[in-house]
C-alpha atoms as a PDB file:
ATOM      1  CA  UNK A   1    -166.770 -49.471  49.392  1.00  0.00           C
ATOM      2  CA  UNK A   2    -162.748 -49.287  49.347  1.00  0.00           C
ATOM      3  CA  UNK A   3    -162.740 -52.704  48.572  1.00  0.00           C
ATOM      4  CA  UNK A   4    -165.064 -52.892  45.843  1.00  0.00           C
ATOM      5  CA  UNK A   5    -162.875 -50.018  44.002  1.00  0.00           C
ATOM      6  CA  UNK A   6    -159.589 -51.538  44.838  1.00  0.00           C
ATOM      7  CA  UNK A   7    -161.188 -55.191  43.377  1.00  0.00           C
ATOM      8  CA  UNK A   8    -162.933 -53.559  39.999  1.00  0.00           C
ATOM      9  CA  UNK A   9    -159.615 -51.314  39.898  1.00  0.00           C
ATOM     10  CA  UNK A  10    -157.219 -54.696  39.900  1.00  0.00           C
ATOM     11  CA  UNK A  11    -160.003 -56.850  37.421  1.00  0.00           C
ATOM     12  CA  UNK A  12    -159.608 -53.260  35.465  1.00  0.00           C
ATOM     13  CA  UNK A  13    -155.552 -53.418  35.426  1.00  0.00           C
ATOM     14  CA  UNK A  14    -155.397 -57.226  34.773  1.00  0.00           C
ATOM     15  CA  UNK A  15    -157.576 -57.072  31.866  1.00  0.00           C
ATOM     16  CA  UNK A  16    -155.366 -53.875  30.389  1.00  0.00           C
ATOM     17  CA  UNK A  17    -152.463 -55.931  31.480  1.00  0.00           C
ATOM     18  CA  UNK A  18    -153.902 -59.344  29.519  1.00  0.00           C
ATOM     19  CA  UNK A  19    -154.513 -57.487  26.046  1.00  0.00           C
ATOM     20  CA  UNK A  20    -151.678 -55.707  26.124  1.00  0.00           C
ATOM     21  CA  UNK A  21    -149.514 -58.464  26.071  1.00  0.00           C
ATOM     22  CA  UNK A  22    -151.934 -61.013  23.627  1.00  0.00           C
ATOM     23  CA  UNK A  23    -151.673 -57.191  21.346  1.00  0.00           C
ATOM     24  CA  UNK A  24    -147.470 -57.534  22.296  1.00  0.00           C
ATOM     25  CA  UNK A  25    -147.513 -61.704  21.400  1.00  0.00           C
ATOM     26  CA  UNK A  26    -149.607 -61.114  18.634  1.00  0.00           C
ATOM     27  CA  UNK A  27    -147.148 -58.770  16.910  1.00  0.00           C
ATOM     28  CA  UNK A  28    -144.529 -60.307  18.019  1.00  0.00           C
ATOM     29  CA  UNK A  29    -145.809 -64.006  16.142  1.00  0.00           C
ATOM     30  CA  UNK A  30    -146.543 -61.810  12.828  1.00  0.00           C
ATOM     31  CA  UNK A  31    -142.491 -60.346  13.077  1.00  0.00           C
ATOM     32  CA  UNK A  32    -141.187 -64.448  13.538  1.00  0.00           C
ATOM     33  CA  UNK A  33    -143.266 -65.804  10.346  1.00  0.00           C
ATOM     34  CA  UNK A  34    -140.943 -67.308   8.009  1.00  0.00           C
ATOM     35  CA  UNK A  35    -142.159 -64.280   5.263  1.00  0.00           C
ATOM     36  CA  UNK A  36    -141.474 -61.878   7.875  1.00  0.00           C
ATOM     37  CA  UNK A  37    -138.340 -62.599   8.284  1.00  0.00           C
ATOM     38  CA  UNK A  38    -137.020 -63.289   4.806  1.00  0.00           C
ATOM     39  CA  UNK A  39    -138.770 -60.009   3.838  1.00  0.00           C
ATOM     40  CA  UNK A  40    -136.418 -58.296   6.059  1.00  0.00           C
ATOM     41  CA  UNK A  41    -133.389 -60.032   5.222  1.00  0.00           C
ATOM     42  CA  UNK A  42    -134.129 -59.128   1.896  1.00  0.00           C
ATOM     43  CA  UNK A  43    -134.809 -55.867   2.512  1.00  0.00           C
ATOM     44  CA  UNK A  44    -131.237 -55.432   4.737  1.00  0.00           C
ATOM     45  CA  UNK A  45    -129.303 -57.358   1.564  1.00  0.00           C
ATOM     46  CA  UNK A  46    -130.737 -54.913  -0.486  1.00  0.00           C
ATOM     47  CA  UNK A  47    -129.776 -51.787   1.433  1.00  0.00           C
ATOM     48  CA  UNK A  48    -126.612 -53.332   2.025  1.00  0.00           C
ATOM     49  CA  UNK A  49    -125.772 -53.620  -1.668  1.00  0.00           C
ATOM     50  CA  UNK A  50    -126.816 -50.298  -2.485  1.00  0.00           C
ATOM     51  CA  UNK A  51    -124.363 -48.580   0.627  1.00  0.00           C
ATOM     52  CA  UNK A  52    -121.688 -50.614  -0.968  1.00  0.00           C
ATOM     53  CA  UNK A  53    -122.731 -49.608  -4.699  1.00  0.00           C
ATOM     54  CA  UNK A  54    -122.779 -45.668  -3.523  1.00  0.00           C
ATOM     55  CA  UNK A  55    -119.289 -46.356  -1.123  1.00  0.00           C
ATOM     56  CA  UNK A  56    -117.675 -48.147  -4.428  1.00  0.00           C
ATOM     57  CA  UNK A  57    -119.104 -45.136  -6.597  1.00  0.00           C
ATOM     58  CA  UNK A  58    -117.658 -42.266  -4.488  1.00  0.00           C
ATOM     59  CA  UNK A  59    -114.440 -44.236  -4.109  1.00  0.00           C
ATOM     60  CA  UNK A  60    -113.975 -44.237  -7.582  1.00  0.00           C
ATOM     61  CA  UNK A  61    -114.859 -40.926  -8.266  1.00  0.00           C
ATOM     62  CA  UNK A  62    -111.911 -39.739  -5.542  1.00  0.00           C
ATOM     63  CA  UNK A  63    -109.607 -41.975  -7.457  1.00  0.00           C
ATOM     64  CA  UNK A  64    -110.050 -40.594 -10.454  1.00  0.00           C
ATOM     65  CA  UNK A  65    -110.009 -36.944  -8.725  1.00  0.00           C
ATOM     66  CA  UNK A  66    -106.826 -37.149  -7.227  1.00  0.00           C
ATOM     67  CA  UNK A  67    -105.326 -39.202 -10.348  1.00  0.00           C
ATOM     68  CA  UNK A  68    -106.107 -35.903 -12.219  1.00  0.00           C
ATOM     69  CA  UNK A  69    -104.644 -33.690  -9.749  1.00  0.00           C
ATOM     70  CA  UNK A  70    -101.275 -36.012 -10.135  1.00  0.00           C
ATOM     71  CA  UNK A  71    -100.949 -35.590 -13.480  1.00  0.00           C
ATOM     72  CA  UNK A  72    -101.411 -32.020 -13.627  1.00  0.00           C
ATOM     73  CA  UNK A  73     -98.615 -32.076 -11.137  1.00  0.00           C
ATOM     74  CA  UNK A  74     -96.266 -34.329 -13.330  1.00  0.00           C
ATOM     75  CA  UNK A  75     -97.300 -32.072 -16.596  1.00  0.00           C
ATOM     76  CA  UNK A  76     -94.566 -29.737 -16.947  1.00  0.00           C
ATOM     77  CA  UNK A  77     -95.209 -26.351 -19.249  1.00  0.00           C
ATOM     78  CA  UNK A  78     -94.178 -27.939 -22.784  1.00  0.00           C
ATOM     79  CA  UNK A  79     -95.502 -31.398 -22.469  1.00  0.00           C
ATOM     80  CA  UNK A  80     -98.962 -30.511 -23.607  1.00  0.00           C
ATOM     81  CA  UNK A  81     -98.426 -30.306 -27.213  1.00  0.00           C
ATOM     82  CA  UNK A  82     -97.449 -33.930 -27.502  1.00  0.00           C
END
């Protein structure tokens, strides 16, 4: 009797083991088509340029911060009529 469990138990585990891994190829295939991947590199190009966009954006509104906190430094008390 032990060895009829221990046999259906291993034919039990290799056939889990077998479709897991056609399941983990199978995936794996679909992620290395050639519109897979150019989907993704899209995708990261896009996400790139908009990072850069929102880094470039901020930047320039700290620029233009701190260039308005110079000049209010440089302004001395009778220079704002002219």
């Amino acid at each position: 009797m032990r060895r009829v469990f221990w046999m259906l138990f291993g034919i039990g585990m290799g056939a889990a083991v077998g479709v897991g891994v056609m399941r983990w190829t199978r995936r794996t295939a679909e992620q290395l088509t050639p519109a897979s991947v150019s989907q993704r590199a899209f995708g990261f190009a896009r996400d790139w340029r908009e990072r850069l966009a929102d880094a470039l954006d901020e930047g320039r509104a700290a620029m233009a911060e701190r260039e308005a906190e110079l000049r209010a430094q440089l302004v001395e008390p009778g220079d704002e009529a002219r």
